[in-house]
N, C-alpha and C. Protein backbone atom coordinates (compact mmCIF):
# COMPACT_ATOMS: atom_id res chain seq x y z
N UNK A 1 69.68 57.54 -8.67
CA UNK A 1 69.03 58.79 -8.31
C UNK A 1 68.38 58.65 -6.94
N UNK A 2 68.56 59.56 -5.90
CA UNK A 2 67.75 59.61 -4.76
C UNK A 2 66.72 60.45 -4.55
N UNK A 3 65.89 59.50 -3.72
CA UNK A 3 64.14 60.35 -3.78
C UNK A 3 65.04 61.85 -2.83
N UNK A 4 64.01 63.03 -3.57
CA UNK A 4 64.18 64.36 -3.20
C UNK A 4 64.07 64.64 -2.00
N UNK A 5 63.02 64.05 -1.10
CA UNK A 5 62.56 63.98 0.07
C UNK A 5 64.10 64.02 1.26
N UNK A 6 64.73 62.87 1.11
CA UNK A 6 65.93 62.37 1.83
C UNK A 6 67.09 63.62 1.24
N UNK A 7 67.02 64.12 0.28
CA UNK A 7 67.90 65.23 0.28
C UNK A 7 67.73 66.40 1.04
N UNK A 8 66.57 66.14 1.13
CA UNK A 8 66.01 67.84 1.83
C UNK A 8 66.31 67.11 3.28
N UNK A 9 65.89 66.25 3.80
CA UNK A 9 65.84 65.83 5.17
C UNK A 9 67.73 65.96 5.83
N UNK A 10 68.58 65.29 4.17
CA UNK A 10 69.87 65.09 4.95
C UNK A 10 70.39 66.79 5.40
N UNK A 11 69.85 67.54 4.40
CA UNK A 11 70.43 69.23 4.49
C UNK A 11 69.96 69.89 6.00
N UNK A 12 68.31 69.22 6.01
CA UNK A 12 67.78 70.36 7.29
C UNK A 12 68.52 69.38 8.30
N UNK A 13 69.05 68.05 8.95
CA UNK A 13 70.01 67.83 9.73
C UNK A 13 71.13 68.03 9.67
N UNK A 14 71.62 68.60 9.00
CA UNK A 14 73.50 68.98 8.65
C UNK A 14 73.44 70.66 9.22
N UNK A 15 72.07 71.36 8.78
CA UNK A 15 71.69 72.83 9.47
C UNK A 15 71.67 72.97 10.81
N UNK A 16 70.42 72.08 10.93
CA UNK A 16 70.04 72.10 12.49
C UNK A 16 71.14 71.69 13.52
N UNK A 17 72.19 70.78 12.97
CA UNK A 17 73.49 71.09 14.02
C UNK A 17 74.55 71.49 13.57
N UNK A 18 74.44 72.85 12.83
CA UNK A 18 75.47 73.48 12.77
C UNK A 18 75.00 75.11 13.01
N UNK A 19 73.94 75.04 12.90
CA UNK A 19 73.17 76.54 13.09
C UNK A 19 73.44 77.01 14.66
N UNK A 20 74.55 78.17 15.15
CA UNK A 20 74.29 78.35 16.47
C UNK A 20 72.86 78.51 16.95
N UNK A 21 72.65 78.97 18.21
CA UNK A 21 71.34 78.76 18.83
C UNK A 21 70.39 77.47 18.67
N UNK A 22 70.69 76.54 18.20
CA UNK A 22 69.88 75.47 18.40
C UNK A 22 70.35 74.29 19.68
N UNK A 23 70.19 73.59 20.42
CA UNK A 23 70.00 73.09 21.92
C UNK A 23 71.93 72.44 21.41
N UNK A 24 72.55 72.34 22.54
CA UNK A 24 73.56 71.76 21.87
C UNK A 24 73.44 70.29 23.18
N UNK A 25 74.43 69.24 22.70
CA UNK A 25 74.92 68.00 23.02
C UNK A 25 74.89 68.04 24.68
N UNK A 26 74.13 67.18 25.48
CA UNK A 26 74.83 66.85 26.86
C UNK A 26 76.23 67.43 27.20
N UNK A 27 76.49 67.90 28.30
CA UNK A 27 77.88 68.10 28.41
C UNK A 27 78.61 67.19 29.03
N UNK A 28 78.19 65.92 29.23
CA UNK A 28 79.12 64.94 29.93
C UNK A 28 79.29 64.66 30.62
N UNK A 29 80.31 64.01 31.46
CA UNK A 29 81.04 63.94 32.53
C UNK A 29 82.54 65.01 32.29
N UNK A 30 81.75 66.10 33.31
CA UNK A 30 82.84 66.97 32.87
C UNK A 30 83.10 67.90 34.36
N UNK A 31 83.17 67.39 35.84
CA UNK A 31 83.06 67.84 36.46
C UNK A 31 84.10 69.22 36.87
N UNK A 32 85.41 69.03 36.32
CA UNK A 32 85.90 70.64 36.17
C UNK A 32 84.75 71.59 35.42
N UNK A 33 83.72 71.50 34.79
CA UNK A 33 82.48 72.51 34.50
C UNK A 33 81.86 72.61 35.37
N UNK A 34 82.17 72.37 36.37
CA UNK A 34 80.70 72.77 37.33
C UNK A 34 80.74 73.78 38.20
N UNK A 35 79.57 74.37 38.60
CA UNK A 35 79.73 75.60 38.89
C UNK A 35 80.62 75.69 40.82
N UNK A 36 81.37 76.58 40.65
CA UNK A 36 82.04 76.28 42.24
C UNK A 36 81.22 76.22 43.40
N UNK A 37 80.05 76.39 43.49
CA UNK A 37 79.21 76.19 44.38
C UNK A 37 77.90 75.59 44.18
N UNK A 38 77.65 75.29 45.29
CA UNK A 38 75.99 74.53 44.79
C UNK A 38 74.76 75.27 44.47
N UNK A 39 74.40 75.25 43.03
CA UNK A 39 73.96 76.20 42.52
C UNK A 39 72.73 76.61 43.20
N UNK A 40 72.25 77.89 42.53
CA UNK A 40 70.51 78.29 43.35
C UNK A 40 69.95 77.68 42.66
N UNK A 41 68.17 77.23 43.22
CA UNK A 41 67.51 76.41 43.09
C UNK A 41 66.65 77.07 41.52
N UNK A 42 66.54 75.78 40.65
CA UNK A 42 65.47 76.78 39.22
C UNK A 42 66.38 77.28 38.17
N UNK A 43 67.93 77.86 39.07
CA UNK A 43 68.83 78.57 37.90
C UNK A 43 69.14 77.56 36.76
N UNK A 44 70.10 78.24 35.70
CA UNK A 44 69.87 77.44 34.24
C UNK A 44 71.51 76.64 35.09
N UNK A 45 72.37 76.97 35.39
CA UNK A 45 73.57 76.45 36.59
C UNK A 45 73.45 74.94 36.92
N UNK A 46 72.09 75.23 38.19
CA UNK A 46 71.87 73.83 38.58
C UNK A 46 71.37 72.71 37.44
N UNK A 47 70.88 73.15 36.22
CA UNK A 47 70.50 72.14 35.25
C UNK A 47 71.73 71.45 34.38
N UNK A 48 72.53 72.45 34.60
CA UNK A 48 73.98 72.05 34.17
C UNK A 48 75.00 71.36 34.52
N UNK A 49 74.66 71.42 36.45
CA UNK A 49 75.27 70.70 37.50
C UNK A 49 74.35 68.91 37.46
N UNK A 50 72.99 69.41 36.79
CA UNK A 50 72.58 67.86 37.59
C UNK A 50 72.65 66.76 36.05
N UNK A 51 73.18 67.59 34.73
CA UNK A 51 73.52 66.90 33.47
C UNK A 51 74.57 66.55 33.62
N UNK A 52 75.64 67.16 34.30
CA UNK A 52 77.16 66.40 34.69
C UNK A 52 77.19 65.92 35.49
N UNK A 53 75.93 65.93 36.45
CA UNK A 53 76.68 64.43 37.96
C UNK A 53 75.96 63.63 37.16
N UNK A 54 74.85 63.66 36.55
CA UNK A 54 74.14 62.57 36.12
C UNK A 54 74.98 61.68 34.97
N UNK A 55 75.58 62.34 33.84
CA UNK A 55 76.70 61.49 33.00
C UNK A 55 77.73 61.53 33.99
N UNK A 56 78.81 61.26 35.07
CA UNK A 56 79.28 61.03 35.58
C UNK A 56 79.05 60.09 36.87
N UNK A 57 77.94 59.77 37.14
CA UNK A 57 77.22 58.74 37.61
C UNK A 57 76.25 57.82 37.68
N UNK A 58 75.80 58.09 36.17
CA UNK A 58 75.25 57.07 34.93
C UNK A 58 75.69 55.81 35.08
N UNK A 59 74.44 54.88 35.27
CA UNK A 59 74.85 53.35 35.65
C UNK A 59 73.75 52.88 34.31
N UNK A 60 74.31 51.41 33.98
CA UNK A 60 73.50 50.81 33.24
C UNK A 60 72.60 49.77 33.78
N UNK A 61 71.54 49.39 33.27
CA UNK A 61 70.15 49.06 33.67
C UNK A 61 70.01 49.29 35.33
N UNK A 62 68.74 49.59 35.67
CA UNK A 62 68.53 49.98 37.01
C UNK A 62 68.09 48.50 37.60
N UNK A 63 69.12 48.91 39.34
CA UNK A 63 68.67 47.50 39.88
C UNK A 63 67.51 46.77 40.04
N UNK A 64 67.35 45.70 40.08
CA UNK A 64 65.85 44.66 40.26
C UNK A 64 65.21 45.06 41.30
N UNK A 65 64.49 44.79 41.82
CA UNK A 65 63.44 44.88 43.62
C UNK A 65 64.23 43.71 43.98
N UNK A 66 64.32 44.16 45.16
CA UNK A 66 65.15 43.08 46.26
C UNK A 66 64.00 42.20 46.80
N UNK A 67 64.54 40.61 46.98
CA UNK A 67 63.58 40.31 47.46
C UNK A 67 63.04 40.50 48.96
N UNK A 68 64.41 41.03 49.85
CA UNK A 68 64.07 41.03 50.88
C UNK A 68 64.16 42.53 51.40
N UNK A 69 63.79 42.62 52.37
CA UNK A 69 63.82 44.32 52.80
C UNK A 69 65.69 44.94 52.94
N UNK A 70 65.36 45.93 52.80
CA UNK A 70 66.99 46.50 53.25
C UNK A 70 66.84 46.55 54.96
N UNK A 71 68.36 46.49 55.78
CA UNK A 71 68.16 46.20 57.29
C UNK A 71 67.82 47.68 58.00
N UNK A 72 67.84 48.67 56.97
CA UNK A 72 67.35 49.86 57.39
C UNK A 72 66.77 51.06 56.33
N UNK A 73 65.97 51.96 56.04
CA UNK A 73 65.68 52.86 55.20
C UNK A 73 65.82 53.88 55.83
N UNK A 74 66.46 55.07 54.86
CA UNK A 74 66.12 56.59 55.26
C UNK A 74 65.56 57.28 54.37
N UNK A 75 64.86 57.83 54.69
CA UNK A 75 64.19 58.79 53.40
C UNK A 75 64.29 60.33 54.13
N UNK A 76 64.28 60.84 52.80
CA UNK A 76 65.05 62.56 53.14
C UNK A 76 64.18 63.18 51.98
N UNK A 77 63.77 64.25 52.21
CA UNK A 77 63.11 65.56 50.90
C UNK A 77 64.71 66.00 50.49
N UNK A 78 65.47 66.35 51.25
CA UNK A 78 66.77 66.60 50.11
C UNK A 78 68.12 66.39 51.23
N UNK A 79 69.17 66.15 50.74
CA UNK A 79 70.27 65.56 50.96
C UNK A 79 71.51 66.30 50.00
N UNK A 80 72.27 67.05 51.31
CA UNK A 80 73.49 67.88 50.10
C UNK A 80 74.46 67.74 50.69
N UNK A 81 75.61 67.04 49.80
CA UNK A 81 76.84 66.67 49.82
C UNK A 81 78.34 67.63 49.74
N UNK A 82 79.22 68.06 49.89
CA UNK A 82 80.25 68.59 49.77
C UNK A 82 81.72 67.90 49.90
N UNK A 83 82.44 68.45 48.57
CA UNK A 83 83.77 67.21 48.82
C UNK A 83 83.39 65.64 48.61
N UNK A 84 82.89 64.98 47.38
CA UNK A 84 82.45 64.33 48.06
C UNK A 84 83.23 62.82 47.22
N UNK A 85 83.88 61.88 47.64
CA UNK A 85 84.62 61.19 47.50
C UNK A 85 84.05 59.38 47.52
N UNK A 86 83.27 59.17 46.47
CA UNK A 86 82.85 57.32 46.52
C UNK A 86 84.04 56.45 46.10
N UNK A 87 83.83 55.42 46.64
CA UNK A 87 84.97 54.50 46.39
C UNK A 87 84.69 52.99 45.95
N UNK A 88 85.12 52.85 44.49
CA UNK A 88 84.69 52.13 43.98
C UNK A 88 83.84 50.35 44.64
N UNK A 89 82.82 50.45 44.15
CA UNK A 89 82.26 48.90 44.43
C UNK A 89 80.67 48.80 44.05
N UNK A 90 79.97 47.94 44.69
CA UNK A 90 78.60 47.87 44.48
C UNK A 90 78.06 47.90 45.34
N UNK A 91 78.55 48.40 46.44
CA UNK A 91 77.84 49.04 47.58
C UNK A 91 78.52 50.71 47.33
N UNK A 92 77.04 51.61 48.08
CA UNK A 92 77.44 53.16 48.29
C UNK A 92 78.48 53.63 49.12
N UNK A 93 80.06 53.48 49.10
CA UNK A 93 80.67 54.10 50.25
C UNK A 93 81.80 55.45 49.74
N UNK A 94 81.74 56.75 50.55
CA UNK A 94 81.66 58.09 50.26
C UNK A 94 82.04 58.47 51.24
N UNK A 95 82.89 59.78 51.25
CA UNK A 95 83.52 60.09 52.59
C UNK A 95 82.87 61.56 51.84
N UNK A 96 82.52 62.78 52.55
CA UNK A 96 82.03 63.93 52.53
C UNK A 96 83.15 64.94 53.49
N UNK A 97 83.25 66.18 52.92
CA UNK A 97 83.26 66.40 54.39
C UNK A 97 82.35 67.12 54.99
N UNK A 98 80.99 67.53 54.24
CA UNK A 98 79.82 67.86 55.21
C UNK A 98 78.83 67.32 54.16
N UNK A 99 77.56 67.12 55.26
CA UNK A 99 76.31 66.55 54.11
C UNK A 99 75.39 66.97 55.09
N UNK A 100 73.97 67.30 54.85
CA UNK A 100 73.20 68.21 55.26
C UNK A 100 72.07 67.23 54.57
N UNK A 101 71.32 67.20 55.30
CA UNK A 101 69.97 65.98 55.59
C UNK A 101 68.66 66.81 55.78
N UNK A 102 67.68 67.04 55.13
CA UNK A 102 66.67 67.57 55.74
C UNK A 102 65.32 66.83 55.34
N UNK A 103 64.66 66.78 56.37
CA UNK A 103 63.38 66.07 56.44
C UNK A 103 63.21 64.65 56.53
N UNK A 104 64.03 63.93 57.33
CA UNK A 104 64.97 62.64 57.26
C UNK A 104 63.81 61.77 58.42
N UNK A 105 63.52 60.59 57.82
CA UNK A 105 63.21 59.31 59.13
C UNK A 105 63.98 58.29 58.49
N UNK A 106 64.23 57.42 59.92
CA UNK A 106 64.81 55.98 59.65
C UNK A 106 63.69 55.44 60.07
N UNK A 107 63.89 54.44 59.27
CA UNK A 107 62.45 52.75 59.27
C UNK A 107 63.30 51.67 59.58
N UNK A 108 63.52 50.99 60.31
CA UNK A 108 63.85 49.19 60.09
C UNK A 108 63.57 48.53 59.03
N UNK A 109 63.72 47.42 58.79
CA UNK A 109 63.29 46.56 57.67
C UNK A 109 61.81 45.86 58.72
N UNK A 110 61.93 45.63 59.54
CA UNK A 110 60.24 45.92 60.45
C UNK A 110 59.43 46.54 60.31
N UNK A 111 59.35 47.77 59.44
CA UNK A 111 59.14 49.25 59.44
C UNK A 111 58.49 49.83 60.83
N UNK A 112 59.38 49.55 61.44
CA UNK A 112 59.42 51.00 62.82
C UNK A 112 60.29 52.07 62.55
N UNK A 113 59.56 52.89 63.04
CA UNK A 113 60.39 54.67 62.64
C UNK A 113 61.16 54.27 63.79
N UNK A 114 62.54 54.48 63.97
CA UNK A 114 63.23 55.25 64.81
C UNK A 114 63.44 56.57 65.10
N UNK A 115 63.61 57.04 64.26
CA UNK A 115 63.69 58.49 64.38
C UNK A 115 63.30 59.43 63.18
N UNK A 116 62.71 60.56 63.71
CA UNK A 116 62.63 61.72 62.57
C UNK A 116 63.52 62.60 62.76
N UNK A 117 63.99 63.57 61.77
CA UNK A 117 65.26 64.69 62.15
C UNK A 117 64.82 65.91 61.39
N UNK A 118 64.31 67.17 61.69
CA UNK A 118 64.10 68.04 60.39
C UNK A 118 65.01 68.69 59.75
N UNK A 119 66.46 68.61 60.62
CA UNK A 119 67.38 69.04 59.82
C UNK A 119 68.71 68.62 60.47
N UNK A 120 69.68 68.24 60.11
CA UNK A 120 70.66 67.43 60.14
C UNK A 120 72.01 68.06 59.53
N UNK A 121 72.94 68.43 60.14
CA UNK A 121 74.11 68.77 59.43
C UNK A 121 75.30 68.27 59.93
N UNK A 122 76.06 67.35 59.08
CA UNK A 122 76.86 66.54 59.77
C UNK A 122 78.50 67.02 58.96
N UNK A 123 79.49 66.34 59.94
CA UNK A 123 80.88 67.07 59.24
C UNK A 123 81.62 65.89 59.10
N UNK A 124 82.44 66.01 58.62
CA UNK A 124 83.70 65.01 58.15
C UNK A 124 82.64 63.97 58.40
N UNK A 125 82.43 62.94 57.45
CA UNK A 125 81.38 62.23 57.14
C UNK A 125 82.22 60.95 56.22
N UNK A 126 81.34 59.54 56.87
CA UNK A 126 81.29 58.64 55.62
C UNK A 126 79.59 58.05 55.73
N UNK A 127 79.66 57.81 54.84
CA UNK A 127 78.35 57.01 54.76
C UNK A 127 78.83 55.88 53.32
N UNK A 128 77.91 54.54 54.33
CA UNK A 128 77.88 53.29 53.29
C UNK A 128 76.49 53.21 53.46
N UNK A 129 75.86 52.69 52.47
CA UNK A 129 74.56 52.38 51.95
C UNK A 129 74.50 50.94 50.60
N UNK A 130 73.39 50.20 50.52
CA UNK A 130 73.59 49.04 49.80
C UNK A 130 73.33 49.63 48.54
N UNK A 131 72.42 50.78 48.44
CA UNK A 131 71.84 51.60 47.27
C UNK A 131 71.35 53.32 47.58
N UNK A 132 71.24 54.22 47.26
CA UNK A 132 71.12 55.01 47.31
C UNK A 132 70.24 55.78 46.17
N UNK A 133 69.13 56.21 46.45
CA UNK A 133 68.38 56.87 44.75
C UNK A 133 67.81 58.05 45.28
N UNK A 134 67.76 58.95 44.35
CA UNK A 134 66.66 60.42 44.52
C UNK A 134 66.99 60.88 42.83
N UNK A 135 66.45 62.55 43.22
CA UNK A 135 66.66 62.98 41.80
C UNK A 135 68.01 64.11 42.14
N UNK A 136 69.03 64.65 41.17
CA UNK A 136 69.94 65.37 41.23
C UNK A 136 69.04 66.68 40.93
N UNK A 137 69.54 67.55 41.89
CA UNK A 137 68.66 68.94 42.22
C UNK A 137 67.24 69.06 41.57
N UNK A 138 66.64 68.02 42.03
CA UNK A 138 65.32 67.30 41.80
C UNK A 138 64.99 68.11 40.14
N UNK A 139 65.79 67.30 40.05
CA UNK A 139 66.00 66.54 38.36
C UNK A 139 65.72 65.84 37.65
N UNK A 140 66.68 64.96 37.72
CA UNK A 140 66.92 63.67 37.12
C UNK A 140 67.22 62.57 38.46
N UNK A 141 66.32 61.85 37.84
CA UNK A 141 66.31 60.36 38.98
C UNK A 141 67.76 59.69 38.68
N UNK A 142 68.26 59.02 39.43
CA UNK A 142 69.29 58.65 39.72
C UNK A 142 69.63 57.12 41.00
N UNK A 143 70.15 56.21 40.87
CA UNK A 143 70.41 54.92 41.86
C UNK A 143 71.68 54.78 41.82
N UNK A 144 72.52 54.80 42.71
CA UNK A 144 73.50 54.06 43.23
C UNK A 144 73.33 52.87 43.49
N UNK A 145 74.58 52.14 43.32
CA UNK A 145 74.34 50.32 44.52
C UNK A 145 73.66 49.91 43.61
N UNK A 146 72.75 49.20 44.51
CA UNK A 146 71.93 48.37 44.35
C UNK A 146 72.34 47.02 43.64
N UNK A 147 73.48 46.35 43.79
CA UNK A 147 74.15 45.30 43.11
C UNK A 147 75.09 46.05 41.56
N UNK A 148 74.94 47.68 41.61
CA UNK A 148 75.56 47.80 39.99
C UNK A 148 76.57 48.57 40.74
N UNK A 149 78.32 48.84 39.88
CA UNK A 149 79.10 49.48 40.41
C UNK A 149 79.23 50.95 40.54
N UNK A 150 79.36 51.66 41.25
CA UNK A 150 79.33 53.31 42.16
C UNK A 150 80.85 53.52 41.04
N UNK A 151 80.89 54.41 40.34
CA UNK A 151 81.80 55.20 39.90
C UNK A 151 82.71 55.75 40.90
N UNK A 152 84.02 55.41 40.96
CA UNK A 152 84.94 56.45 41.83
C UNK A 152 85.48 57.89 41.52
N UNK A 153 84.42 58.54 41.14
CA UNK A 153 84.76 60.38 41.19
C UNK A 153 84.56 60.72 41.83
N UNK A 154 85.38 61.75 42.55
CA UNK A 154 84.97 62.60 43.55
C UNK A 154 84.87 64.23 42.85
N UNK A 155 83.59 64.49 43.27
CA UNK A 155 82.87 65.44 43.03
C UNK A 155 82.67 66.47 44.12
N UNK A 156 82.78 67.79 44.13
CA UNK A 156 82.91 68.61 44.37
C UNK A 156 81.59 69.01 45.28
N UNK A 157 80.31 68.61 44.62
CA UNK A 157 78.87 68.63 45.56
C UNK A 157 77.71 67.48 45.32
N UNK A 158 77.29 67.13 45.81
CA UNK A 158 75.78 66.30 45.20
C UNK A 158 74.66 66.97 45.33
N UNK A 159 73.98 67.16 45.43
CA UNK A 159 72.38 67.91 45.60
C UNK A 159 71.24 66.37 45.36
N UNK A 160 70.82 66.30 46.31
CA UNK A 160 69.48 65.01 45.54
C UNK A 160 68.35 65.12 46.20
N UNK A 161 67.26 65.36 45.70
CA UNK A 161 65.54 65.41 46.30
C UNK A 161 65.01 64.41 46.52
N UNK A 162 64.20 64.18 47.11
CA UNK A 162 63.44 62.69 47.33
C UNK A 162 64.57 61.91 47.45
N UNK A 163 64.85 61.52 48.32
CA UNK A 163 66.17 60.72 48.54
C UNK A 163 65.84 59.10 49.69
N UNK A 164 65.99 58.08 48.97
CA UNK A 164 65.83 56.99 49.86
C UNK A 164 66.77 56.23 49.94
N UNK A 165 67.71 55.87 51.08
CA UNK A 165 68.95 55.46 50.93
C UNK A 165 68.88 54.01 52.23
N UNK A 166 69.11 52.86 51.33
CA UNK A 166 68.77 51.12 51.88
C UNK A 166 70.29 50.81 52.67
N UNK A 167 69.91 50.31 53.67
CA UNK A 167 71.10 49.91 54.46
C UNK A 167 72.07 50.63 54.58
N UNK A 168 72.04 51.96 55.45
CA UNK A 168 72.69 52.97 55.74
C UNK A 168 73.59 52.68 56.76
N UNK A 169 74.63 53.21 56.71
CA UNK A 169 75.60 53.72 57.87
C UNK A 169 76.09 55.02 57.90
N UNK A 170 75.92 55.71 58.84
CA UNK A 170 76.75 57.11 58.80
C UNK A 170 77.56 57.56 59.95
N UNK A 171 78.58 57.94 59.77
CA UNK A 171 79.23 58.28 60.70
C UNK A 171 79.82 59.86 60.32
N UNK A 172 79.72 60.28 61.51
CA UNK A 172 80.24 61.81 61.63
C UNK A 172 81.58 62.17 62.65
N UNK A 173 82.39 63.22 62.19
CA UNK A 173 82.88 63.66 63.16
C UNK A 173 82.24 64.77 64.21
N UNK A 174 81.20 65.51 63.78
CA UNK A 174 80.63 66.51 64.08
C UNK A 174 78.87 66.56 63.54
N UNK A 175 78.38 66.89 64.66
CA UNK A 175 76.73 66.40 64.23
C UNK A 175 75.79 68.05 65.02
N UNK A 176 74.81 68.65 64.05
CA UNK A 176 74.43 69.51 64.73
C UNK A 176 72.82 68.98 64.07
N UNK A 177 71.69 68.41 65.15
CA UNK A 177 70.34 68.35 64.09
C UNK A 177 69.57 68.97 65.41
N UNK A 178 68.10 69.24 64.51
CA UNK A 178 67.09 70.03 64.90
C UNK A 178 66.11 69.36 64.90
N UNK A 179 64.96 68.94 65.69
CA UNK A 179 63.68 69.16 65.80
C UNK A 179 63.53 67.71 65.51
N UNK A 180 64.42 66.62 66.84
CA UNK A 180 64.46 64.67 66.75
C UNK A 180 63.70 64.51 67.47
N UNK A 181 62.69 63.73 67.11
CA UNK A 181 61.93 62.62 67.98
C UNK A 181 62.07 61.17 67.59
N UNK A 182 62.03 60.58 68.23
CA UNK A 182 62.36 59.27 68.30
C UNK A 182 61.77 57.98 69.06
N UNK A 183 61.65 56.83 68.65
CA UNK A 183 61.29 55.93 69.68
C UNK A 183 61.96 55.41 70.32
């Protein structure tokens, strides 16, 4: 005979996911779902966009602290990707063909600023980086690199907030930025 308790418990979980309107399952890695453009900011869209890059670029355990500095830092308030193509390894490398940078300085591993940029829009694009982290449409936190392997999907957009990206390279075919000072 089973205590009554566990009967009632197994019924209200057999309800609760079968009852429409109740929250349903992650949607995955399912990037044919995503919306054809980069969604508006707050909409229920972008929460949908940053649950599928996030299971589609879901890494297991997050990297250690390095002991030594990265040979360069950038930090960005947000960073948006288009077309955007990584290629497998444990370093960040991604060909775009536009990515859009705003609120951007580079530091040395010295920490001297080289430069500030308030807005940055670059075309046919690669960028390598040792690691790469922010949140997906300031979301969900998220790391590339960092010694763990970069998934090879290419995805259609990225969106990421707070964005700090270690041992950068970028190269453009086409560069339009606003409002650089520099040392």
């Amino acid at each position: 005979m089973r205590p009554r308790g566990l009967t009632r418990l197994t019924v209200l979980l057999l309800v609760a996911t079968t009852v429409p309107g109740h929250a349903e399952p992650a949607p995955g890695c399912a990037p044919d779902r995503l919306p054809k453009a980069v969604p508006e900011q707050g909409s229920a869209e972008e929460r949908l966009a940053a649950d599928i890059l996030a299971a589609c670029l879901t890494q297991s355990p997050a990297p250690q602290a390095r002991s030594r500095p990265a040979a360069n830092r950038l930090r960005a308030s947000s960073v948006t990707a288009k077309s955007v193509t990584p290629a497998l390894g444990v370093t960040v490398s991604m060909d775009a063909t536009s990515l859009k940078i705003v609120d951007a300085t580079l530091v040395t591993a010295g920490g001297r600023t080289e430069f500030r940029v308030a807005d940055a829009e670059l075309g046919t694009v690669e960028l390598q980086a040792t690691s790469l982290s922010g949140k997906l449409f300031g979301l969900i936190p998220i790391t590339l690199g960092g010694g763990l392997p970069v998934p090879p999907l290419p995805l259609p957009y990225v969106k990421l907030t707070d964005v700090t990206v270690d041992g950068v390279t970028v190269t453009a075919r086409t560069a339009a930025l606003r409002e650089v000072t520099g040392d």
